[in-house]
C-alpha atoms as a PDB file:
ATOM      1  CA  UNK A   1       8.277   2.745  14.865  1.00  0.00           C
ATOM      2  CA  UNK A   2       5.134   4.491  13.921  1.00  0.00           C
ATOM      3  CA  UNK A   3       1.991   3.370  15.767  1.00  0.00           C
ATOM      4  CA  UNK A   4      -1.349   3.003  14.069  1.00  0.00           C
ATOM      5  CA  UNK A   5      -2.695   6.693  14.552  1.00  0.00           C
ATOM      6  CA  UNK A   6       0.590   8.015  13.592  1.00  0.00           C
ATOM      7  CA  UNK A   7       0.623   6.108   9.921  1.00  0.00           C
ATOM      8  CA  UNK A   8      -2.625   7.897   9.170  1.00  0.00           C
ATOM      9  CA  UNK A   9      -1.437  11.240   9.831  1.00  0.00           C
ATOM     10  CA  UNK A  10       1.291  10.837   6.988  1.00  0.00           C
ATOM     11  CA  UNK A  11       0.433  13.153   3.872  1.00  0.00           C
ATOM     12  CA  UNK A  12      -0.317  11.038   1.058  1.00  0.00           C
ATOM     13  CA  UNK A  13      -1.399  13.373  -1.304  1.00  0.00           C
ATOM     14  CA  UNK A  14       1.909  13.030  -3.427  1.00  0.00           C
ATOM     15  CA  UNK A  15       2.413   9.070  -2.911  1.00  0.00           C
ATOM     16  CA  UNK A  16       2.704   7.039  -6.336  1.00  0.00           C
ATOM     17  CA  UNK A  17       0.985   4.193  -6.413  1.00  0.00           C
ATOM     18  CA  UNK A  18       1.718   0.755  -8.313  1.00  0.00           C
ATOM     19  CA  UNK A  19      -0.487  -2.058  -9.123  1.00  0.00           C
ATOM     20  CA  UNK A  20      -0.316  -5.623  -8.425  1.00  0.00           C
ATOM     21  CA  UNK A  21      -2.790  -8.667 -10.416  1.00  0.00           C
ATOM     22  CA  UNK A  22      -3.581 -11.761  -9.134  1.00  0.00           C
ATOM     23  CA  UNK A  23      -5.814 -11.841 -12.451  1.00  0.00           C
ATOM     24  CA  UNK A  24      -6.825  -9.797 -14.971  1.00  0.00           C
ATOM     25  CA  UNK A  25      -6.298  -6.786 -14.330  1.00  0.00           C
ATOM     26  CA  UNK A  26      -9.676  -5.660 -15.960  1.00  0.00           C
ATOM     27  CA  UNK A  27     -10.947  -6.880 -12.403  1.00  0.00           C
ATOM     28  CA  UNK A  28      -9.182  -4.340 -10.237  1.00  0.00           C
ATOM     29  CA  UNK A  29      -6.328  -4.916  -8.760  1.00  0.00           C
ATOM     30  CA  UNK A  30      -4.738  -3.952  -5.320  1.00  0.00           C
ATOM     31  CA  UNK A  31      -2.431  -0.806  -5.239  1.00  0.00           C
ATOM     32  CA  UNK A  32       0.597   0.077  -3.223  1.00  0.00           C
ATOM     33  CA  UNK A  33       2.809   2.882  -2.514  1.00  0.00           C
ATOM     34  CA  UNK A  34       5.593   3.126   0.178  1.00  0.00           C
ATOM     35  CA  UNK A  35       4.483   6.605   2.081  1.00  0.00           C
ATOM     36  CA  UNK A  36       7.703   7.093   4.630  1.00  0.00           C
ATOM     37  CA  UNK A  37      10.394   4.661   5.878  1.00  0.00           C
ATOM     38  CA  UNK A  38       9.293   1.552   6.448  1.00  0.00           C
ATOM     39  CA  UNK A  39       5.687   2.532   6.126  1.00  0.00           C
ATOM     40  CA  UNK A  40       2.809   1.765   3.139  1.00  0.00           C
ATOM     41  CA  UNK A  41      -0.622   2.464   1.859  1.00  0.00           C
ATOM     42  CA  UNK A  42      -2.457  -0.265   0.326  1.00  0.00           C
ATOM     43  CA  UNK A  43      -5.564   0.577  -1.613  1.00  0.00           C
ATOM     44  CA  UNK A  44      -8.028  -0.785  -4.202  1.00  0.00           C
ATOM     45  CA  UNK A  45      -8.348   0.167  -8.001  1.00  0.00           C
ATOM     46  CA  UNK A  46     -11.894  -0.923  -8.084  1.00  0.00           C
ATOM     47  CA  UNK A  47     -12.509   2.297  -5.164  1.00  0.00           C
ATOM     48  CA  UNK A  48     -10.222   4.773  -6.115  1.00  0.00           C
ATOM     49  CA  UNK A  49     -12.165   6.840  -3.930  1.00  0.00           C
ATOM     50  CA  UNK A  50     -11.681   4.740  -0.528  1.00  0.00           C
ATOM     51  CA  UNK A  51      -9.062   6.099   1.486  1.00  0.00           C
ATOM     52  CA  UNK A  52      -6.129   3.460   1.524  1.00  0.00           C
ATOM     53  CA  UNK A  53      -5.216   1.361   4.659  1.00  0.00           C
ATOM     54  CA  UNK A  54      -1.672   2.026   6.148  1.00  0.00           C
ATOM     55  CA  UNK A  55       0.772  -0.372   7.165  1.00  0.00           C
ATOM     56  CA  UNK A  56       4.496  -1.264   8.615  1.00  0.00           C
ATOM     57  CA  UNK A  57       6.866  -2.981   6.741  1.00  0.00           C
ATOM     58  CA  UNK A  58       6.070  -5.912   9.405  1.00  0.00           C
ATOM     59  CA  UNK A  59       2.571  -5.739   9.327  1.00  0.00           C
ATOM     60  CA  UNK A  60       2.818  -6.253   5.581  1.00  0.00           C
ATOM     61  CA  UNK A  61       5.126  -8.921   5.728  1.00  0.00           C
ATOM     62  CA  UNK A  62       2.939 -10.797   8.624  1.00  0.00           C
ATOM     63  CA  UNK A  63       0.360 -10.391   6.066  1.00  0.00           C
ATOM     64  CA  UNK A  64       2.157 -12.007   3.313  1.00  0.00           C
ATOM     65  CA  UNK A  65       1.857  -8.984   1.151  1.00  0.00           C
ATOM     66  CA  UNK A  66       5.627  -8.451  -0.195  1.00  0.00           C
ATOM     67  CA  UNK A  67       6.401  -5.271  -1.782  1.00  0.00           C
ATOM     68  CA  UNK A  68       8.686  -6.282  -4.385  1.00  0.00           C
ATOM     69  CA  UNK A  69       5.849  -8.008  -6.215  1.00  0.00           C
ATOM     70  CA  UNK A  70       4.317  -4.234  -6.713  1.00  0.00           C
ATOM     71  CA  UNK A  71       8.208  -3.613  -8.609  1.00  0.00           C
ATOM     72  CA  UNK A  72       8.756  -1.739  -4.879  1.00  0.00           C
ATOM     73  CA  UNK A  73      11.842  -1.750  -3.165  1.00  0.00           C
ATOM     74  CA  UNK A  74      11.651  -3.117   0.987  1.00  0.00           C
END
């Protein structure tokens, strides 16, 4: 398993990003893209600029952020 330092050395220049809306969408929404086995970025619509945080596949779950809600397979 990757350890924190190591998930922010992965290239993400070519990841694809999908969208998730609690709301309307208009808002901004949260944005997710798998970036390596069993490893994701999570960033915000509202700052496409801000580099996107990087998680496990447990770290997301213990967050209660589930992947297939973004249309993402786990």
């Amino acid at each position: 398993m990757l350890n924190g330092s190591d998930l922010y050395a992965l290239d993400i220049s070519g990841a694809s990003f999908v969208k998730a809306c609690g709301g309307p969408c208009t808002e901004g929404c949260v944005t997710l893209a798998r970036i390596g086995e069993d490893t994701w970025a999570l960033g915000d619509s509202k700052r496409p600029g801000a580099e996107p945080l990087r998680f496990t596949t447990e770290e997301l779950d213990a967050a209660g952020i589930d992947p297939t809600r973004f249309g993402l397979n786990v």
